[in-house]
PDB file of N, CA and C in Angstrom:
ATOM      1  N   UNK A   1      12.844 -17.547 -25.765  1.00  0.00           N
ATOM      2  CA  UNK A   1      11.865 -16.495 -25.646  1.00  0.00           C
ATOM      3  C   UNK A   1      11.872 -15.985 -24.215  1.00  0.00           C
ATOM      4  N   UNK A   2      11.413 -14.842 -23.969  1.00  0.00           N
ATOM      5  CA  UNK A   2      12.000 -14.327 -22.738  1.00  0.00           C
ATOM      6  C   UNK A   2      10.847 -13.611 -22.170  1.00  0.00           C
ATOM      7  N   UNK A   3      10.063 -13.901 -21.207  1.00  0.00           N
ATOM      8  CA  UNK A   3       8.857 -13.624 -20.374  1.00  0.00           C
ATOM      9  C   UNK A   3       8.802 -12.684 -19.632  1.00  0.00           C
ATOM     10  N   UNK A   4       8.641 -11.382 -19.740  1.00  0.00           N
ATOM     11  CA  UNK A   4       8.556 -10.173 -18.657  1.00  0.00           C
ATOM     12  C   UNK A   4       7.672  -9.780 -17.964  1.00  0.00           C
ATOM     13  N   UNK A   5       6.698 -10.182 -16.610  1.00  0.00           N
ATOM     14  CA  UNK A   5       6.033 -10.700 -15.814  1.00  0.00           C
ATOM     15  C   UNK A   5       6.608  -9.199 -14.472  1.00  0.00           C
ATOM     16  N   UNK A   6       5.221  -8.716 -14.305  1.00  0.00           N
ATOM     17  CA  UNK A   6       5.628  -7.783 -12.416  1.00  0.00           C
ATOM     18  C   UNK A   6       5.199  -9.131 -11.593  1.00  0.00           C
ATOM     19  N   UNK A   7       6.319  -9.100 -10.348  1.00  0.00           N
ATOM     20  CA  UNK A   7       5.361 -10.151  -9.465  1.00  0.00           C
ATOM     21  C   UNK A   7       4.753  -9.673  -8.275  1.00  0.00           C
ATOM     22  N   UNK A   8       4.314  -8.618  -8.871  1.00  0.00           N
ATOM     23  CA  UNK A   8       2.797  -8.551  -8.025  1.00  0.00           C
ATOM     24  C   UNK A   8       2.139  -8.727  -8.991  1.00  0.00           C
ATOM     25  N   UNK A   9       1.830  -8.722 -10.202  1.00  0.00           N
ATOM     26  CA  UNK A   9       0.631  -9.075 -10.915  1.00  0.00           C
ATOM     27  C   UNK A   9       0.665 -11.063 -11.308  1.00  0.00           C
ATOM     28  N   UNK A  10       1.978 -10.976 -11.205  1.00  0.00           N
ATOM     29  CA  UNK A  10       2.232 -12.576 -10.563  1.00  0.00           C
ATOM     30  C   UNK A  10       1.553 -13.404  -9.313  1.00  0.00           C
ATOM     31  N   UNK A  11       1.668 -13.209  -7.932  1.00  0.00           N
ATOM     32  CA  UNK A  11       1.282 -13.116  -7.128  1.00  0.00           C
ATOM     33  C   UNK A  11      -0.278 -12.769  -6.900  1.00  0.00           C
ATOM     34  N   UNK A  12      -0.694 -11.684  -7.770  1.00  0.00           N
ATOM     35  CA  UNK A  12      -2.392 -11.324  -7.507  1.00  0.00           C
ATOM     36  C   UNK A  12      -3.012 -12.458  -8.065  1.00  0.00           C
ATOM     37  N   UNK A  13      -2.518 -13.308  -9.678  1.00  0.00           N
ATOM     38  CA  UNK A  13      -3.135 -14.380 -10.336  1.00  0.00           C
ATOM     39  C   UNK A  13      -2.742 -15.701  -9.027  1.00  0.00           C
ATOM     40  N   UNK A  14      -1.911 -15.832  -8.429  1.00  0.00           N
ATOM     41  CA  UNK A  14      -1.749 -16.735  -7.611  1.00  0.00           C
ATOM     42  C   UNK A  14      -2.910 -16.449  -6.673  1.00  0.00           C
ATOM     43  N   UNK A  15      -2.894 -15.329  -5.889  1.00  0.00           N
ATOM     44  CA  UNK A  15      -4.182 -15.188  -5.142  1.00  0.00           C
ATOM     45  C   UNK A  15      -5.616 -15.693  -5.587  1.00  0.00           C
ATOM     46  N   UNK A  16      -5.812 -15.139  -6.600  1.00  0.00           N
ATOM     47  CA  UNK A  16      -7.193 -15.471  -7.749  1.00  0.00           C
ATOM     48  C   UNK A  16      -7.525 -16.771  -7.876  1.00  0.00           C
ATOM     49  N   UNK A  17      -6.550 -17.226  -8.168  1.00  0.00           N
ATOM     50  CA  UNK A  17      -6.726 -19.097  -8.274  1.00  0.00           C
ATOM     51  C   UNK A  17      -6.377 -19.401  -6.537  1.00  0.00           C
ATOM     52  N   UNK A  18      -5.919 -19.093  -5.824  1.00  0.00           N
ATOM     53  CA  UNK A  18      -6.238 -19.552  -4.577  1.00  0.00           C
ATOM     54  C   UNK A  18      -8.062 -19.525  -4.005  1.00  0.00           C
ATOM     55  N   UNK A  19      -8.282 -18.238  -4.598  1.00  0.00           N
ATOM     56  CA  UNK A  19      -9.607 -17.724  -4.182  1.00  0.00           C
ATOM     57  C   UNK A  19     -10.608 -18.353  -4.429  1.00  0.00           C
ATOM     58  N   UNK A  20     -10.130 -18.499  -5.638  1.00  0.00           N
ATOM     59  CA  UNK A  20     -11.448 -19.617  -6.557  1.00  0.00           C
ATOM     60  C   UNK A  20     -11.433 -20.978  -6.173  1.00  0.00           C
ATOM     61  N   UNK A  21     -10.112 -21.376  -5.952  1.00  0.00           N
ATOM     62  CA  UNK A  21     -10.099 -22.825  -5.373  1.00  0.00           C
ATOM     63  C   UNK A  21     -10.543 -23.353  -4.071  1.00  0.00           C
ATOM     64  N   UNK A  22     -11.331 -21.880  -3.462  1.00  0.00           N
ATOM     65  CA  UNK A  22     -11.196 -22.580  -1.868  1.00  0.00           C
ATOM     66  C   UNK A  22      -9.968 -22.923  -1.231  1.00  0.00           C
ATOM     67  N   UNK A  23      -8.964 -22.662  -1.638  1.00  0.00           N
ATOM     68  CA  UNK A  23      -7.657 -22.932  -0.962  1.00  0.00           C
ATOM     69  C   UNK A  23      -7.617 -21.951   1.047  1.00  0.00           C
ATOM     70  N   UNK A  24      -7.873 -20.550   0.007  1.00  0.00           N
ATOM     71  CA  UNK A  24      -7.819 -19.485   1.149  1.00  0.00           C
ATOM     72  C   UNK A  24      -9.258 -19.000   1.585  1.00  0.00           C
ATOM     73  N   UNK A  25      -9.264 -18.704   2.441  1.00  0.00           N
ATOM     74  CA  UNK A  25     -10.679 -18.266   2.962  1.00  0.00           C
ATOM     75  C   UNK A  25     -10.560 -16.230   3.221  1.00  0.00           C
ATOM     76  N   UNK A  26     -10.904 -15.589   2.669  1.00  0.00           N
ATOM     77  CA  UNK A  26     -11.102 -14.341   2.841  1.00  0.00           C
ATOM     78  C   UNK A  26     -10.319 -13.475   4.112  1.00  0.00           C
ATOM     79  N   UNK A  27     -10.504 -14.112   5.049  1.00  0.00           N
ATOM     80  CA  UNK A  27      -9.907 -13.702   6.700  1.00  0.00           C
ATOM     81  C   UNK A  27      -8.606 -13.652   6.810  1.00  0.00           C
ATOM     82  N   UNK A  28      -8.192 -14.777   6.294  1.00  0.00           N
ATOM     83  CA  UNK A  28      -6.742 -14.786   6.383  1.00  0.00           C
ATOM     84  C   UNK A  28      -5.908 -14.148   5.215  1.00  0.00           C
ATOM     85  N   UNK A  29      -6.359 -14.250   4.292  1.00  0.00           N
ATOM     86  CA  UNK A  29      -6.035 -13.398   2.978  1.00  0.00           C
ATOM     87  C   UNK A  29      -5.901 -12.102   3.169  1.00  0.00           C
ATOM     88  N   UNK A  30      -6.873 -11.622   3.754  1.00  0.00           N
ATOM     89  CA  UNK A  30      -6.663 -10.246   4.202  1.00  0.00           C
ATOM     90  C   UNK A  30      -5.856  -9.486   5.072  1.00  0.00           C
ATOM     91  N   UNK A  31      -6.191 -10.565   6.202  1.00  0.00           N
ATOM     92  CA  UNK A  31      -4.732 -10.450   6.810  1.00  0.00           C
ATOM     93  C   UNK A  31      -3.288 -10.455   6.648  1.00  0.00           C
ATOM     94  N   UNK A  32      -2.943 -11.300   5.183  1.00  0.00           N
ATOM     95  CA  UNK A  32      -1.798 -11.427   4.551  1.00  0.00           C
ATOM     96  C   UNK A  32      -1.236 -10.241   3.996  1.00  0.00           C
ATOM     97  N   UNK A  33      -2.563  -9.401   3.271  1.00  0.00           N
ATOM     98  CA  UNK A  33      -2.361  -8.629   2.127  1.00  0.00           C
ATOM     99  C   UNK A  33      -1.853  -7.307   3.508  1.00  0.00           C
ATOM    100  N   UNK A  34      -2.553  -7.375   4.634  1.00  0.00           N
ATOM    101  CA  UNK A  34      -2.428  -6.144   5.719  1.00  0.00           C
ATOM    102  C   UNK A  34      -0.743  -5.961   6.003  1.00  0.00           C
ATOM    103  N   UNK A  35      -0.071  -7.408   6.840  1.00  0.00           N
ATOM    104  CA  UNK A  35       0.701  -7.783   7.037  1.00  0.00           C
ATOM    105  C   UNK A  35       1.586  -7.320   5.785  1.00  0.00           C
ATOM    106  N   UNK A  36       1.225  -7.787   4.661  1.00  0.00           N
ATOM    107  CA  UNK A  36       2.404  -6.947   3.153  1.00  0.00           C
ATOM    108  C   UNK A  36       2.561  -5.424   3.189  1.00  0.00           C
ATOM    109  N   UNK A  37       1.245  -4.869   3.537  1.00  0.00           N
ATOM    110  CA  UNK A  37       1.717  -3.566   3.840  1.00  0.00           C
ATOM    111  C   UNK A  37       2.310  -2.692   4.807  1.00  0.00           C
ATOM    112  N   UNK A  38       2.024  -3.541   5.751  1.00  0.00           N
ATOM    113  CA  UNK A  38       2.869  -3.118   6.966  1.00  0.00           C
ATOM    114  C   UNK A  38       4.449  -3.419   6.918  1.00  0.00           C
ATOM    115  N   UNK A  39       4.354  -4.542   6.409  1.00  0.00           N
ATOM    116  CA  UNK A  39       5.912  -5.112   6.053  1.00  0.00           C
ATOM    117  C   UNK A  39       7.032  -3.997   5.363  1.00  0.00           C
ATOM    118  N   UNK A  40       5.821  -3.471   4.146  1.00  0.00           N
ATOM    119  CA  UNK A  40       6.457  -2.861   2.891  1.00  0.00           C
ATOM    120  C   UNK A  40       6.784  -1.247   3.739  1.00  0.00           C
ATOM    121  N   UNK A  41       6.590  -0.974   4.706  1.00  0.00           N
ATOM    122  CA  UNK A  41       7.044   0.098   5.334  1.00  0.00           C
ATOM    123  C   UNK A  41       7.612  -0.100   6.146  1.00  0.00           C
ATOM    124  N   UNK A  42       8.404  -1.104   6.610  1.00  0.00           N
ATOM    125  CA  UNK A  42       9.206  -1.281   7.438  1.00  0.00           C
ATOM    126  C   UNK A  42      10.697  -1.201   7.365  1.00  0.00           C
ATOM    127  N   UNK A  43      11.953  -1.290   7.359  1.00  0.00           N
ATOM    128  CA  UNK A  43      13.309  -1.399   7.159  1.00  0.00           C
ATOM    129  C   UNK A  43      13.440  -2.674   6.849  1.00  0.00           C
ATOM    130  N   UNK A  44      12.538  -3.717   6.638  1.00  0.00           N
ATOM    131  CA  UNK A  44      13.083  -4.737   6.047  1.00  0.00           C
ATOM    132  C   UNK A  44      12.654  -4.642   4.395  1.00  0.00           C
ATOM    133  N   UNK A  45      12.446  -3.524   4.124  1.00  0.00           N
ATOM    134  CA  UNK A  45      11.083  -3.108   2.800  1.00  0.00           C
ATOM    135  C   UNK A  45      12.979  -3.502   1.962  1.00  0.00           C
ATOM    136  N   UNK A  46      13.937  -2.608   2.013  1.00  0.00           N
ATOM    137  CA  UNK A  46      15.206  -2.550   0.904  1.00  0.00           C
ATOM    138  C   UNK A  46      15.544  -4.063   0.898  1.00  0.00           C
ATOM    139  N   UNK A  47      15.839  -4.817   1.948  1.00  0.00           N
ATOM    140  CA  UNK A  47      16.400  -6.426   1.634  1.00  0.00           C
ATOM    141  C   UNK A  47      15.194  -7.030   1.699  1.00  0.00           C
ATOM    142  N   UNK A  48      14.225  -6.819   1.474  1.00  0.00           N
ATOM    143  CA  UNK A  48      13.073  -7.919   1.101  1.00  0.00           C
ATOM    144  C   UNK A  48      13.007  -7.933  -0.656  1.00  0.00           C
ATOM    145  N   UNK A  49      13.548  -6.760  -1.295  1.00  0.00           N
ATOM    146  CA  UNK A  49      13.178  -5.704  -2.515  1.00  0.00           C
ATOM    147  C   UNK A  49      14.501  -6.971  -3.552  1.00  0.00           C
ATOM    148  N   UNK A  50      15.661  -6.835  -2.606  1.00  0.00           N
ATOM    149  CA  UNK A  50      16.882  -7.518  -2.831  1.00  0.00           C
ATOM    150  C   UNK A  50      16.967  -8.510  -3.307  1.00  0.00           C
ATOM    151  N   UNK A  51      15.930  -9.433  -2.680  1.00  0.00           N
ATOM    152  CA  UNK A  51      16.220 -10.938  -2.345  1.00  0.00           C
ATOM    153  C   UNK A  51      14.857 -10.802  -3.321  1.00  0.00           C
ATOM    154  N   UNK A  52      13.891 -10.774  -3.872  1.00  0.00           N
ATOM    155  CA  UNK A  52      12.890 -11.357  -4.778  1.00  0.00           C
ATOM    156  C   UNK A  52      14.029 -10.735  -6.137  1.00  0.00           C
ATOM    157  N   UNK A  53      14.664  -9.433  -5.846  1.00  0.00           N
ATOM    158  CA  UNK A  53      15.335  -9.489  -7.066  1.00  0.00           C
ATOM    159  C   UNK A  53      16.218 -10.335  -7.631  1.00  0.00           C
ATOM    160  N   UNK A  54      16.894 -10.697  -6.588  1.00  0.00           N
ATOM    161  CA  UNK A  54      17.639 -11.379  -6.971  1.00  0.00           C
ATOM    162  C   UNK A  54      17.241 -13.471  -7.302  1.00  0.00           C
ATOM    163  N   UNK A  55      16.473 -13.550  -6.485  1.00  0.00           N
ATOM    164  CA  UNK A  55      15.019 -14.112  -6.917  1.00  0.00           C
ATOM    165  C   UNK A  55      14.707 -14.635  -8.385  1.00  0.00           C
ATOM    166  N   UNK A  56      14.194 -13.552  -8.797  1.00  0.00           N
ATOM    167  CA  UNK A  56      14.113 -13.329  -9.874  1.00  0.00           C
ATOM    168  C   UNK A  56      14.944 -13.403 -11.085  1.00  0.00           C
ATOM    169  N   UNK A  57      16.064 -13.279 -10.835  1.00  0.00           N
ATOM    170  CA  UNK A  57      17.177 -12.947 -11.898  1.00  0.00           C
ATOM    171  C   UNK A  57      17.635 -14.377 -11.757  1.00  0.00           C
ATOM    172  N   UNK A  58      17.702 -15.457 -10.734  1.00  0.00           N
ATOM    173  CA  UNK A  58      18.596 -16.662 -10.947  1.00  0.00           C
ATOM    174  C   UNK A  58      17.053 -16.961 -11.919  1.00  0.00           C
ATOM    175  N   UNK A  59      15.766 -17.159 -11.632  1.00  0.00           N
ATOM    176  CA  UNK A  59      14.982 -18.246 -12.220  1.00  0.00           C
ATOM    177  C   UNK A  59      14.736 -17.763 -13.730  1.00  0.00           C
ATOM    178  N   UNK A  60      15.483 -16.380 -13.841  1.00  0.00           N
ATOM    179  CA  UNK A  60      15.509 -15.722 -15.857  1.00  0.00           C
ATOM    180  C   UNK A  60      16.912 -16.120 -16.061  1.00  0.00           C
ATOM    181  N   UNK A  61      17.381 -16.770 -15.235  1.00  0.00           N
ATOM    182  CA  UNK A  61      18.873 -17.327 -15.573  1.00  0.00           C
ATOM    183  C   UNK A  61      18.762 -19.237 -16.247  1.00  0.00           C
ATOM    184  N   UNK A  62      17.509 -19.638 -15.878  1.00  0.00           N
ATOM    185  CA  UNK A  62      17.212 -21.200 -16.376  1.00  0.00           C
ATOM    186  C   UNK A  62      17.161 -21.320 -17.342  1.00  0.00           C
ATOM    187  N   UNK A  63      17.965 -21.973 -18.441  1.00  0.00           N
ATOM    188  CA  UNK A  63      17.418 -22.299 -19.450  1.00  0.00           C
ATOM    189  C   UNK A  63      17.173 -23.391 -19.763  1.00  0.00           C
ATOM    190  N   UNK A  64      16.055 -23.829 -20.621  1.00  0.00           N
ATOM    191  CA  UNK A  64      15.163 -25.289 -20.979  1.00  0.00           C
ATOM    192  C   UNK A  64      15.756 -25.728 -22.208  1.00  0.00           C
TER     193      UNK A  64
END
């Protein structure tokens, strides 16, 4: 069976359960999410894009 998942909506449920757990505290979270956007306009935005893709494609390559 084959799971088709965005990982940012991946990632936001990771946040959520961080949030709830007390793991992260608000301050720094925010700062993370700032830092992603600044990132995502930068020239490292095409090989950052690369590498989760490719990312991605070995761990839909596992099979159980």
């Amino acid at each position: 069976m084959a799971l088709s998942i965005s990982s940012v909506l991946l990632l936001g449920i990771v946040v959520v359960v961080l949030f709830r757990g007390k793991s992260v505290k608000p301050g720094p979270a925010i700062a993370c999410v700032l830092f992603g956007f600044s990132l995502a306009s930068t020239s490292m935005a095409p090989s950052i894009n690369r590498f989760m893709t490719s990312m991605a494609d070995m761990i839909g390559q596992i099979r159980f």
